[in-house]
N, C-alpha and C. Protein backbone atom coordinates (compact mmCIF):
# COMPACT_ATOMS: atom_id res chain seq x y z
N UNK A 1 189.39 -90.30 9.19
CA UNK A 1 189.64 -88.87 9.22
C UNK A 1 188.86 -88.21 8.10
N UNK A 2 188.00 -87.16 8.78
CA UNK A 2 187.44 -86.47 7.47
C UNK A 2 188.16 -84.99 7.10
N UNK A 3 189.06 -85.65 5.84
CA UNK A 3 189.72 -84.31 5.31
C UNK A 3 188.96 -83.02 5.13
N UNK A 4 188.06 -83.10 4.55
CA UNK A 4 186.86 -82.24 3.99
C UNK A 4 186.48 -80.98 5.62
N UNK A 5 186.48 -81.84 6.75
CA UNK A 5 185.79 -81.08 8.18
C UNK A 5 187.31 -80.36 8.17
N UNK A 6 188.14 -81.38 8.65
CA UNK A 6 189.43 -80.49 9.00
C UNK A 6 190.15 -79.71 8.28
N UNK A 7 190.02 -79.93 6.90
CA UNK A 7 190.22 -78.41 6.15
C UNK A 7 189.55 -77.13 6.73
N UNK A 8 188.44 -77.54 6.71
CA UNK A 8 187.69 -75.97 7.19
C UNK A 8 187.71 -75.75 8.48
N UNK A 9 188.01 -76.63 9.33
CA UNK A 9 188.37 -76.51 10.98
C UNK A 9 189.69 -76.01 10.83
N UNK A 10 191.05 -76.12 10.24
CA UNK A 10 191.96 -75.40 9.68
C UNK A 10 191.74 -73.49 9.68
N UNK A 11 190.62 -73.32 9.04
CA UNK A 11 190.45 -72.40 8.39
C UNK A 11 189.90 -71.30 9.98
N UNK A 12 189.53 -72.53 11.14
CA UNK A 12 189.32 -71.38 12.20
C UNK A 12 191.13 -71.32 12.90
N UNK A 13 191.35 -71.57 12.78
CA UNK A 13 192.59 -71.05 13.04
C UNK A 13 193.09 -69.54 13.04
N UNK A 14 192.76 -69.01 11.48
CA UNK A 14 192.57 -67.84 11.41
C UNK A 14 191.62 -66.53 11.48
N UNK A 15 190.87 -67.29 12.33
CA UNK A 15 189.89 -66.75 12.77
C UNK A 15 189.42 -66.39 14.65
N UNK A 16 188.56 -65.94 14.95
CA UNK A 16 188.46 -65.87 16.32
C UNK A 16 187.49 -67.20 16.71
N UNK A 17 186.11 -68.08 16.12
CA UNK A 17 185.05 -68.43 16.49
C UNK A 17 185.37 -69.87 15.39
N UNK A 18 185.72 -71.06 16.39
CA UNK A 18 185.05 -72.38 15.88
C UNK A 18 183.70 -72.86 16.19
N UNK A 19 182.36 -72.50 15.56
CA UNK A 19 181.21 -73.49 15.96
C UNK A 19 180.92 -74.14 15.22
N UNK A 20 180.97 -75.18 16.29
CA UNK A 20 180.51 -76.88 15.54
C UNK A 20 179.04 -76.93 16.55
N UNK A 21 177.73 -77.14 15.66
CA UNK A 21 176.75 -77.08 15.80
C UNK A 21 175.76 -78.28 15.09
N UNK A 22 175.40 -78.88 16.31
CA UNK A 22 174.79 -79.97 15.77
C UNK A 22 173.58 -81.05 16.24
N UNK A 23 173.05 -81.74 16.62
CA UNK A 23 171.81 -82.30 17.30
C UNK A 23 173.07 -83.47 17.80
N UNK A 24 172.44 -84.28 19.11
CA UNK A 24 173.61 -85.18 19.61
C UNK A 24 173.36 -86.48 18.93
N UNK A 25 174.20 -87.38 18.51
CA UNK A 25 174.50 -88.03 17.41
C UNK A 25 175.81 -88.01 16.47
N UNK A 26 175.59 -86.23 16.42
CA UNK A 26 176.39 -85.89 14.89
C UNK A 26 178.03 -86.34 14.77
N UNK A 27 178.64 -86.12 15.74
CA UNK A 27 180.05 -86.70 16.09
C UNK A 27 180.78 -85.43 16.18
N UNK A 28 180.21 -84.50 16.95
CA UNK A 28 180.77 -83.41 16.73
C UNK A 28 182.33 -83.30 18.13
N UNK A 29 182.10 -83.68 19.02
CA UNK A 29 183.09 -83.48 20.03
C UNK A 29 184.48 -84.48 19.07
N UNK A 30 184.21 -85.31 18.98
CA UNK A 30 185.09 -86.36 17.84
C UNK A 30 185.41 -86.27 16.92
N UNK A 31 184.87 -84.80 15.98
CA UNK A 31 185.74 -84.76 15.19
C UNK A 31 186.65 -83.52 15.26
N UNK A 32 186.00 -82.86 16.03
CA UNK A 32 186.97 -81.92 17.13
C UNK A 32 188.12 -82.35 17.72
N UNK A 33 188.21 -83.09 18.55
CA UNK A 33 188.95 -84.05 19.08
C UNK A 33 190.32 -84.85 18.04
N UNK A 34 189.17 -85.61 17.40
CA UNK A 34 190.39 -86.16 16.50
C UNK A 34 191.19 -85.01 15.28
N UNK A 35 190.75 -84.02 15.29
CA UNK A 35 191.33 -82.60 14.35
C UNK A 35 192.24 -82.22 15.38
N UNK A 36 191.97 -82.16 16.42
CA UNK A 36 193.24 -81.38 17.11
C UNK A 36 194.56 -82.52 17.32
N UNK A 37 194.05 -84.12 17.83
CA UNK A 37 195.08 -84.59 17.85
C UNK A 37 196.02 -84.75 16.25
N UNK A 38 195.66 -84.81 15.31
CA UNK A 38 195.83 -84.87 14.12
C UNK A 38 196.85 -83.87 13.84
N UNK A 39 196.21 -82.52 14.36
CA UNK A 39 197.60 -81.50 13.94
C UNK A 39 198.07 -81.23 15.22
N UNK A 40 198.43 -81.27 16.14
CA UNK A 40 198.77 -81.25 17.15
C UNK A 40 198.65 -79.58 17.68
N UNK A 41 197.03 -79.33 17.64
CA UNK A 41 196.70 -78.42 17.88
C UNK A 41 196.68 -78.07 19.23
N UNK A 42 197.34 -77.07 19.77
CA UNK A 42 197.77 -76.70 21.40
C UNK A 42 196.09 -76.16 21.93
N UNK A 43 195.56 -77.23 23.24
CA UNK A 43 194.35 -77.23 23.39
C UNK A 43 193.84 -76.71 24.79
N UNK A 44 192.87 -75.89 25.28
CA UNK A 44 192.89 -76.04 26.72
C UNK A 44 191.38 -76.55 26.47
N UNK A 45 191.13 -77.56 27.00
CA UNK A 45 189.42 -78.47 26.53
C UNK A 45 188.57 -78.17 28.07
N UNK A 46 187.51 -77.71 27.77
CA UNK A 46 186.72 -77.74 29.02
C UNK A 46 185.03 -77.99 28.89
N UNK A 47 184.63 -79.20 29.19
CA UNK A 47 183.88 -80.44 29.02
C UNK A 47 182.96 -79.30 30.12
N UNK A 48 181.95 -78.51 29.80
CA UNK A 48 180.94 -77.87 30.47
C UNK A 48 180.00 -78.75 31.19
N UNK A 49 179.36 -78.84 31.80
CA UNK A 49 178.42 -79.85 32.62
C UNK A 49 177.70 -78.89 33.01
N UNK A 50 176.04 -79.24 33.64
CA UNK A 50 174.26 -78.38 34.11
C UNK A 50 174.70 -77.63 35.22
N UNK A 51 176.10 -77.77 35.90
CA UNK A 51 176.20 -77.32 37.25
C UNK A 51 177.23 -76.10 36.88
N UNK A 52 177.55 -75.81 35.86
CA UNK A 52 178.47 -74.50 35.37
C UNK A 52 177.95 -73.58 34.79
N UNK A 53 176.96 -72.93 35.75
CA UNK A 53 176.34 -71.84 35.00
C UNK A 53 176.61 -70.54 36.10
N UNK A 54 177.63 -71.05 37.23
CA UNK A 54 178.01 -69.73 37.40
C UNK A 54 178.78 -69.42 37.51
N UNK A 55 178.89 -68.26 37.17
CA UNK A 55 180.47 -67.21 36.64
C UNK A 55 181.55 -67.59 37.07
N UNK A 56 181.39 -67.55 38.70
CA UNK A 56 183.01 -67.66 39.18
C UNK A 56 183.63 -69.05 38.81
N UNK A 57 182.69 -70.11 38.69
CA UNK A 57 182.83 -71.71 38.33
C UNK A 57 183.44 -71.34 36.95
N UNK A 58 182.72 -71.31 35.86
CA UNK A 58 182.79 -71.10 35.01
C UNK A 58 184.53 -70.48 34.37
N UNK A 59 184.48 -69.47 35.25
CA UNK A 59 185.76 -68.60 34.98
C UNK A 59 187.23 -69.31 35.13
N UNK A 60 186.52 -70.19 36.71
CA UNK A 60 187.73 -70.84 37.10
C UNK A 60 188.25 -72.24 36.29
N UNK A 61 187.04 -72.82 35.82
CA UNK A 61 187.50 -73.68 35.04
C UNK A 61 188.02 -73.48 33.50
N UNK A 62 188.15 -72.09 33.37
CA UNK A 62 188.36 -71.43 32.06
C UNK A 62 190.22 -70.93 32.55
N UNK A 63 190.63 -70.76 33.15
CA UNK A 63 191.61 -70.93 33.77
C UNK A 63 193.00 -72.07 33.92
N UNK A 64 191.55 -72.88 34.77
CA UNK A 64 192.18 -74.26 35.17
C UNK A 64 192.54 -74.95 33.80
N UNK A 65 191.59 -74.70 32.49
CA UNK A 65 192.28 -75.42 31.47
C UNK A 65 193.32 -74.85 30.29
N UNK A 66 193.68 -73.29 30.95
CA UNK A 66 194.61 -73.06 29.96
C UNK A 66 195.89 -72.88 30.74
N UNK A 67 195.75 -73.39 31.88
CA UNK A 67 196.77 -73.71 32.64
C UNK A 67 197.57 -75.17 32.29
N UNK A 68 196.63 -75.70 31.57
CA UNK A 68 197.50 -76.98 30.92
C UNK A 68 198.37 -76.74 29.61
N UNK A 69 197.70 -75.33 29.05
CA UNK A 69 199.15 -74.99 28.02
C UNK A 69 200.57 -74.31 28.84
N UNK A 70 199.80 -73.37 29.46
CA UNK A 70 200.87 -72.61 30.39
C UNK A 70 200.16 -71.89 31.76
N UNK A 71 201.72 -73.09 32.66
CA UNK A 71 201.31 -72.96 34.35
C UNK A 71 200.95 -71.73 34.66
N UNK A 72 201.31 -70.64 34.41
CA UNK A 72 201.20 -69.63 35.29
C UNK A 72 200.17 -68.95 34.82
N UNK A 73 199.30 -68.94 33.69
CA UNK A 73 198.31 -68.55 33.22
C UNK A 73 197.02 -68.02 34.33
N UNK A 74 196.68 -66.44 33.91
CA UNK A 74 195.33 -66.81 34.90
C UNK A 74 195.70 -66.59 36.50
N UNK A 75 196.17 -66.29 37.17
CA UNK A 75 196.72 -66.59 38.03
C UNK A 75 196.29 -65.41 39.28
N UNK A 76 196.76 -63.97 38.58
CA UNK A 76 196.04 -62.87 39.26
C UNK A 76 194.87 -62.61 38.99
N UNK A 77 194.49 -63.64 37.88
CA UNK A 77 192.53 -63.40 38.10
C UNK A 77 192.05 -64.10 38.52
N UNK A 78 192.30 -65.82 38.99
CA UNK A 78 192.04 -66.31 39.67
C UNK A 78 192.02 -65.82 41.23
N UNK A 79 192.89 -65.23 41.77
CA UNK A 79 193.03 -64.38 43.08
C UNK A 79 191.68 -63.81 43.21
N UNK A 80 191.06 -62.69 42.03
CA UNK A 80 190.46 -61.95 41.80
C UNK A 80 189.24 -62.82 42.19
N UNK A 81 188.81 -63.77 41.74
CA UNK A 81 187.62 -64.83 41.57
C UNK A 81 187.53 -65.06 43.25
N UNK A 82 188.79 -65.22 43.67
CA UNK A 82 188.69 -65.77 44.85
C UNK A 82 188.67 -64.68 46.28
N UNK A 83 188.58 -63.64 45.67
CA UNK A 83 188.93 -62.68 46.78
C UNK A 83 187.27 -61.84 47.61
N UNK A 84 187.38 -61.79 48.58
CA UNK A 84 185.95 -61.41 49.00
C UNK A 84 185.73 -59.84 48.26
N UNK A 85 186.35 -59.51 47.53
CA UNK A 85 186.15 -57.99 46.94
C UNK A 85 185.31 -58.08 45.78
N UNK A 86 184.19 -57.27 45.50
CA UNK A 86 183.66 -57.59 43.74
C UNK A 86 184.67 -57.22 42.59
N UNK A 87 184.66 -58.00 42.23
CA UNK A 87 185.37 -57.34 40.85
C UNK A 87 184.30 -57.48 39.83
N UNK A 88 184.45 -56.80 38.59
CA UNK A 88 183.75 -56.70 37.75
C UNK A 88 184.16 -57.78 36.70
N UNK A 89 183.60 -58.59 36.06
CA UNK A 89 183.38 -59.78 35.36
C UNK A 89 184.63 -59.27 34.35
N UNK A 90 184.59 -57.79 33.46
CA UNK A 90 185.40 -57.88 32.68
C UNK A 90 186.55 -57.87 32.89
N UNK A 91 186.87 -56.99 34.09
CA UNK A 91 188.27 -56.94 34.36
C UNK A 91 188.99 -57.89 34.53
N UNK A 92 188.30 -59.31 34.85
CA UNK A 92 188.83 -60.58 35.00
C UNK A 92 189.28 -61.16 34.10
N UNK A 93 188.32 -61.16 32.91
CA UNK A 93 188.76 -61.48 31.64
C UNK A 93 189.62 -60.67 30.85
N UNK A 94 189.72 -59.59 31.08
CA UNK A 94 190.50 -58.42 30.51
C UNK A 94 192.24 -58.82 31.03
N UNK A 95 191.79 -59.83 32.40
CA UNK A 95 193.41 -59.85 32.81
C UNK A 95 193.75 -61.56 32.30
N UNK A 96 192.57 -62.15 31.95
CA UNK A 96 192.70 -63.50 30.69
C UNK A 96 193.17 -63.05 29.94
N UNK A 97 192.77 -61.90 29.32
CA UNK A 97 193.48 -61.85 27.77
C UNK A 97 194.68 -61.47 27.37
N UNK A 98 195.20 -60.59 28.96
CA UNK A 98 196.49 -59.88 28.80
C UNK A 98 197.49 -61.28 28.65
N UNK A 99 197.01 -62.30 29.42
CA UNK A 99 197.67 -63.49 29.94
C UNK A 99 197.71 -64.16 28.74
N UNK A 100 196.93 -64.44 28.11
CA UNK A 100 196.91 -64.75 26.74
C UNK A 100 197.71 -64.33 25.76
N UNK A 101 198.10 -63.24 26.02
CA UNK A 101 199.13 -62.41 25.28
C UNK A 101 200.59 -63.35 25.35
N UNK A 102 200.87 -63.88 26.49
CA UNK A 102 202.13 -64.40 27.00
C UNK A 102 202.07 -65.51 26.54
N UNK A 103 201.38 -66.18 25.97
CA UNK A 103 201.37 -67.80 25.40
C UNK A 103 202.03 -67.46 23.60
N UNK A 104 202.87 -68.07 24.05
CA UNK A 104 203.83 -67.87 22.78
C UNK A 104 203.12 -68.93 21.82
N UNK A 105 202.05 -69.38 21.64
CA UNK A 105 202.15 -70.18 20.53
C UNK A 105 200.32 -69.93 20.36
N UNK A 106 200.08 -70.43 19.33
CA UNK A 106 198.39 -70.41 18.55
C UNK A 106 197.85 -71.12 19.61
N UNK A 107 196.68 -71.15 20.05
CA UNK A 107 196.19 -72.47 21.32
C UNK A 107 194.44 -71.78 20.91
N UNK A 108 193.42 -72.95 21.19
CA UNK A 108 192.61 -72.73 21.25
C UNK A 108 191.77 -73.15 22.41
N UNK A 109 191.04 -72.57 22.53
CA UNK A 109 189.89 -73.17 23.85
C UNK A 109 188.67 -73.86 23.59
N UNK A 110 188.69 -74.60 23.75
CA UNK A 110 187.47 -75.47 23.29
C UNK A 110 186.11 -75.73 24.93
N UNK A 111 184.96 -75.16 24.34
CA UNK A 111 183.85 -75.14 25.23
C UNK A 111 182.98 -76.24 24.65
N UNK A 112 183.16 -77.46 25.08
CA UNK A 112 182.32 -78.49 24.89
C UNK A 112 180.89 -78.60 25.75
N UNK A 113 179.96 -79.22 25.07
CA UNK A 113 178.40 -78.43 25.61
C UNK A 113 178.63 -77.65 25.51
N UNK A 114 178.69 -76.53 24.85
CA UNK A 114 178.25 -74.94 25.65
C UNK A 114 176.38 -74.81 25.12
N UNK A 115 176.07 -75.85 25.03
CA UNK A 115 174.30 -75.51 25.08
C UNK A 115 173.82 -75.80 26.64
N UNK A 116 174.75 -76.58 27.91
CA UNK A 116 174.19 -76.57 28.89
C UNK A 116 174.25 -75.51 29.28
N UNK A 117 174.81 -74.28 29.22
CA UNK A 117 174.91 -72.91 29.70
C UNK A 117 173.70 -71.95 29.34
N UNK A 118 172.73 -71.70 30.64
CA UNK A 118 171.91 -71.26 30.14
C UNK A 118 171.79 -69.47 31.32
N UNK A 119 173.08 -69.32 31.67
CA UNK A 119 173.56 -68.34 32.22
C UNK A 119 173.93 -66.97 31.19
N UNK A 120 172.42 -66.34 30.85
CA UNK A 120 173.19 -64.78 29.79
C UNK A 120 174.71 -64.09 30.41
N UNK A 121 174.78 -64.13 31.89
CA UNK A 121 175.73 -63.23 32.00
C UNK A 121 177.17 -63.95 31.35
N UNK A 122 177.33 -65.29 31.30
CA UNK A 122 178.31 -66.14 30.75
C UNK A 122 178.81 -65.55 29.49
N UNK A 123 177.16 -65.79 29.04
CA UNK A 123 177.15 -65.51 27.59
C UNK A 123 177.69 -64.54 27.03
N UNK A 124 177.12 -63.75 27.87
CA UNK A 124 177.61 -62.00 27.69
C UNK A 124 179.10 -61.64 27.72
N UNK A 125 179.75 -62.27 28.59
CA UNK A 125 181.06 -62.56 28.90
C UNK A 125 182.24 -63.36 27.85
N UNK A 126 181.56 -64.46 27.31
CA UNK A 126 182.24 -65.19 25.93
C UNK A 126 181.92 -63.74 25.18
N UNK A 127 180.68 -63.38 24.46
CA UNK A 127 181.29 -62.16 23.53
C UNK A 127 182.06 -61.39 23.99
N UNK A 128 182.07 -60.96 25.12
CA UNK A 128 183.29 -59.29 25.64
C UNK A 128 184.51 -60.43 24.86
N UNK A 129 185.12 -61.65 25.29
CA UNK A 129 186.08 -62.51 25.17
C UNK A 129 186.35 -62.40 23.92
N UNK A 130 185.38 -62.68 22.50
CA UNK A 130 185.17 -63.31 21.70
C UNK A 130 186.13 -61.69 21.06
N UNK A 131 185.54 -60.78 21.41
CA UNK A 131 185.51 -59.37 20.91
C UNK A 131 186.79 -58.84 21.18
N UNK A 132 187.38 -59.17 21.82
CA UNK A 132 189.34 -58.85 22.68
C UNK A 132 190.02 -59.85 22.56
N UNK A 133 189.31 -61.06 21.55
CA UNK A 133 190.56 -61.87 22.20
C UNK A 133 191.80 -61.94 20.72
N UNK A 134 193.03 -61.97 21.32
CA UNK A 134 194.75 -61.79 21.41
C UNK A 134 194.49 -62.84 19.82
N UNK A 135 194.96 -62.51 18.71
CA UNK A 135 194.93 -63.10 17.11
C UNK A 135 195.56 -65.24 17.80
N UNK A 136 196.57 -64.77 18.77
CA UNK A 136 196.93 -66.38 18.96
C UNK A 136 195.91 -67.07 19.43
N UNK A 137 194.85 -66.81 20.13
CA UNK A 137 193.69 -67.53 20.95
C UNK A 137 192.55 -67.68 19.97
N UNK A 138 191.49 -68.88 20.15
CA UNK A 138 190.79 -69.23 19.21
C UNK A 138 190.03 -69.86 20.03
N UNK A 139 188.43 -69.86 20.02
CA UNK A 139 187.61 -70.47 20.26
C UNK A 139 186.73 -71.55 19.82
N UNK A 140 186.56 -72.48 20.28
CA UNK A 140 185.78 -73.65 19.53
C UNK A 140 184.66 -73.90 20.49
N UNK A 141 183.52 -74.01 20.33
CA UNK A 141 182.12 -73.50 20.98
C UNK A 141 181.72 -75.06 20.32
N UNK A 142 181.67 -75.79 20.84
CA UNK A 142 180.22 -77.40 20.41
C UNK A 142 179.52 -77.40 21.21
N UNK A 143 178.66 -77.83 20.54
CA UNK A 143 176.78 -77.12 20.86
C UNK A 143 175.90 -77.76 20.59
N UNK A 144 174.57 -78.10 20.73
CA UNK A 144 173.49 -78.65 20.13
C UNK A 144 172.73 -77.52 19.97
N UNK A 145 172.88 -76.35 20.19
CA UNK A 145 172.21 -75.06 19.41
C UNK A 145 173.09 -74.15 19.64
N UNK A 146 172.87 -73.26 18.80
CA UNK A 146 173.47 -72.20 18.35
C UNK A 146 173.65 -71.11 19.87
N UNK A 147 174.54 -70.74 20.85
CA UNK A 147 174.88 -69.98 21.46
C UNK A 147 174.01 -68.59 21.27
N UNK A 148 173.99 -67.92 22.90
CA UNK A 148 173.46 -66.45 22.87
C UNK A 148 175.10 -65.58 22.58
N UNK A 149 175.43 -65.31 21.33
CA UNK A 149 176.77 -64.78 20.79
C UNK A 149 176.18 -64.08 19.66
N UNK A 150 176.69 -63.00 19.65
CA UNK A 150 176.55 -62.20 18.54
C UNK A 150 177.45 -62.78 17.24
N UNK A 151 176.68 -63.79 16.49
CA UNK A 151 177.40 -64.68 15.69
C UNK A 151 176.94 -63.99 14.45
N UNK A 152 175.36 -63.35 14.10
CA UNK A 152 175.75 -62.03 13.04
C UNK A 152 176.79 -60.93 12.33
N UNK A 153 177.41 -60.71 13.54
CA UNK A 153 178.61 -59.61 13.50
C UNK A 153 179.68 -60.33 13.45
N UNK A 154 179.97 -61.58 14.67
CA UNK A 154 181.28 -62.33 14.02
C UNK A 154 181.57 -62.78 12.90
N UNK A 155 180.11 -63.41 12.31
CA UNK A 155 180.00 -63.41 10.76
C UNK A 155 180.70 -62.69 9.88
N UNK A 156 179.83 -61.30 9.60
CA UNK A 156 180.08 -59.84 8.92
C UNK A 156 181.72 -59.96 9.40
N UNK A 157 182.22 -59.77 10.21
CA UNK A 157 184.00 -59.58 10.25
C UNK A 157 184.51 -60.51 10.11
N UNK A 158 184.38 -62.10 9.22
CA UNK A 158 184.71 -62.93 8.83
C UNK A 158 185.62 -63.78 9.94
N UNK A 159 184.78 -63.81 11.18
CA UNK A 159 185.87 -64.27 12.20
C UNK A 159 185.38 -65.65 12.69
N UNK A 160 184.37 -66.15 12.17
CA UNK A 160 183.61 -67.13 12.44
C UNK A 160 183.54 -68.66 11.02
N UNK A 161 183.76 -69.67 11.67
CA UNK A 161 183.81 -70.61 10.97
C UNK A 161 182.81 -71.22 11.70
N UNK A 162 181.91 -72.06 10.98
CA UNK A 162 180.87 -73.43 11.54
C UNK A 162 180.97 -74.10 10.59
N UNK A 163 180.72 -75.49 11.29
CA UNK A 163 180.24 -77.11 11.08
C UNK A 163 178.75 -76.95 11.61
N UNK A 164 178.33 -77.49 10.91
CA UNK A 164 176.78 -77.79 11.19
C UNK A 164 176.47 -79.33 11.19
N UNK A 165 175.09 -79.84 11.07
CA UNK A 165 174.72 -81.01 10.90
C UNK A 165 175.10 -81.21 9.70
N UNK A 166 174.75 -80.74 8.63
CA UNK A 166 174.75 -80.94 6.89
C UNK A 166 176.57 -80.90 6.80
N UNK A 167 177.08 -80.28 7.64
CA UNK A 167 178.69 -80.65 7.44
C UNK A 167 178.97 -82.01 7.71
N UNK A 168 178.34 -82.09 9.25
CA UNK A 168 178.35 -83.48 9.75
C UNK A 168 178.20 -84.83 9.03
N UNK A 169 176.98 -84.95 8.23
CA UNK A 169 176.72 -85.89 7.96
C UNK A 169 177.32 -86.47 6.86
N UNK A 170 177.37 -88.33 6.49
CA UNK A 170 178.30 -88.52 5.80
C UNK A 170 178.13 -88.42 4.18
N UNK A 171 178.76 -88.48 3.74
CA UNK A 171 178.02 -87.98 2.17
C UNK A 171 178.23 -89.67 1.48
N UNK A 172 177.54 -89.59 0.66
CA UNK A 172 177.44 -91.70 -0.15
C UNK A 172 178.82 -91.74 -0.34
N UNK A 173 179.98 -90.96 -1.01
CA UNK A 173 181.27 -91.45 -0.75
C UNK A 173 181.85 -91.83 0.24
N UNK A 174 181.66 -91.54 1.68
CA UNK A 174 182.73 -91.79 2.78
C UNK A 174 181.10 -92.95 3.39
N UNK A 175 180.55 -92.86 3.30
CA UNK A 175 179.57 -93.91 3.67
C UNK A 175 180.22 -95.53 3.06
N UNK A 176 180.56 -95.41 1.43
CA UNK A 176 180.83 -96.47 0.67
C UNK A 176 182.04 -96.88 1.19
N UNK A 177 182.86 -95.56 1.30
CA UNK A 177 184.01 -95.96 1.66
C UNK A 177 184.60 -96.83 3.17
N UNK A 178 183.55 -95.92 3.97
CA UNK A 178 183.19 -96.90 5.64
C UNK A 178 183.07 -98.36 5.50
N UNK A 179 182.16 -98.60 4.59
CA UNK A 179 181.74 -99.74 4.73
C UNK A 179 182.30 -100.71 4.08
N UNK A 180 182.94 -100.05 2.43
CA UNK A 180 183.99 -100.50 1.82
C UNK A 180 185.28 -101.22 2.41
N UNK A 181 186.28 -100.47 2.68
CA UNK A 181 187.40 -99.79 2.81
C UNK A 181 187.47 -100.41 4.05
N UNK A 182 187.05 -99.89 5.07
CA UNK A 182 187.10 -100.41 6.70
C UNK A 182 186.04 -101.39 7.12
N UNK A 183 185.42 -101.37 7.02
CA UNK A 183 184.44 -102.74 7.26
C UNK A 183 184.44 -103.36 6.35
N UNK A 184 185.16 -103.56 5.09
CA UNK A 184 184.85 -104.86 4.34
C UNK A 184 183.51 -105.69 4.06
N UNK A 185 182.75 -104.72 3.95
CA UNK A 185 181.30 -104.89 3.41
C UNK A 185 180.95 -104.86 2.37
N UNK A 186 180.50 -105.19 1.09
CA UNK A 186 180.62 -104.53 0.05
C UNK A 186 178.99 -103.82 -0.26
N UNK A 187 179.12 -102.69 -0.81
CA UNK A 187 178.26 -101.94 -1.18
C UNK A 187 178.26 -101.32 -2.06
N UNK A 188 176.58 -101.12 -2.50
CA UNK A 188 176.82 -100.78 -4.10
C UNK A 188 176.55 -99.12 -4.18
């Protein structure tokens, strides 16, 4: 467990924007992963894949996984997704967030890959999200580059936390200690 990451992964909690940003290698889904099981952080996880770059997919599986905190979540916007009528992208999310409102407890959403998304209107759509969303909801964005998100301004309003590579990597103490400590190697 790296105390040092999950302190400051802590720290998005109070915030709107977790990015963990990193080249693949870094251990970034894992230490995501093992931070949430650790505090028993209320999760809806959605593992992005090359074939989710469009909206209604996208939306629905944004849905489908916060339906694992709470069933009824999502429910009249899913209709919406599914109905031969256009609706407009925000109003969909606009009726995510109301829904969001009803989740009695902190929960975050975690967008794993979100570098296979190479859909602006998505993109465009996480900021409207990023920009309305309810103080209990929290985003965690892992990436191998940095998202099309207005991460300047989330910055400036202090709503944004990142892990990077240089967070990632291990520093000669927890290296010694790896090899020390748990592998029983000795090193100098």
């Amino acid at each position: 467990h790296r105390t040092n990451l999950f302190e400051k992964l802590n720290e998005g909690l109070y915030r709107k924007l977790i990015l963990v940003s990193a080249p693949a290698g870094f251990g970034k889904t894992s230490v995501v992963s093992d931070w949430i099981h650790q505090n028993s952080v209320s999760t809806a996880w959605y593992s992005i894949d090359q074939n989710d770059n469009d909206l209604v997919d996208f939306l629905s599986y944004i849905i489908a996984a916060i339906q694992e905190i709470q069933k009824d979540f999502g429910l009249s916007a899913f209709e919406l997704l599914n109905s031969p009528n256009q609706t407009s992208p925000e109003s969909i999310v606009n009726l995510l967030i109301n829904d969001s409102l009803n989740i009695e407890k902190d929960f975050c959403l975690v967008l794993d890959d979100f570098h296979l998304i190479n859909n602006l209107e998505i993109s465009n759509l996480v900021a409207y999200l990023l920009e309305h969303l309810p103080d209990n909801a929290h985003i965690v964005i892992i990436t191998r580059s940095d998202p099309a998100l207005p991460l300047a301004r989330i910055r400036s309003q202090n709503q944004f936390v990142e892990l990077r590579s240089s967070d990632l990597s291990f520093s000669a103490n927890e290296i010694s200690e790896l090899f020390n400590k748990k592998l029983k190697i000795k090193m100098n």
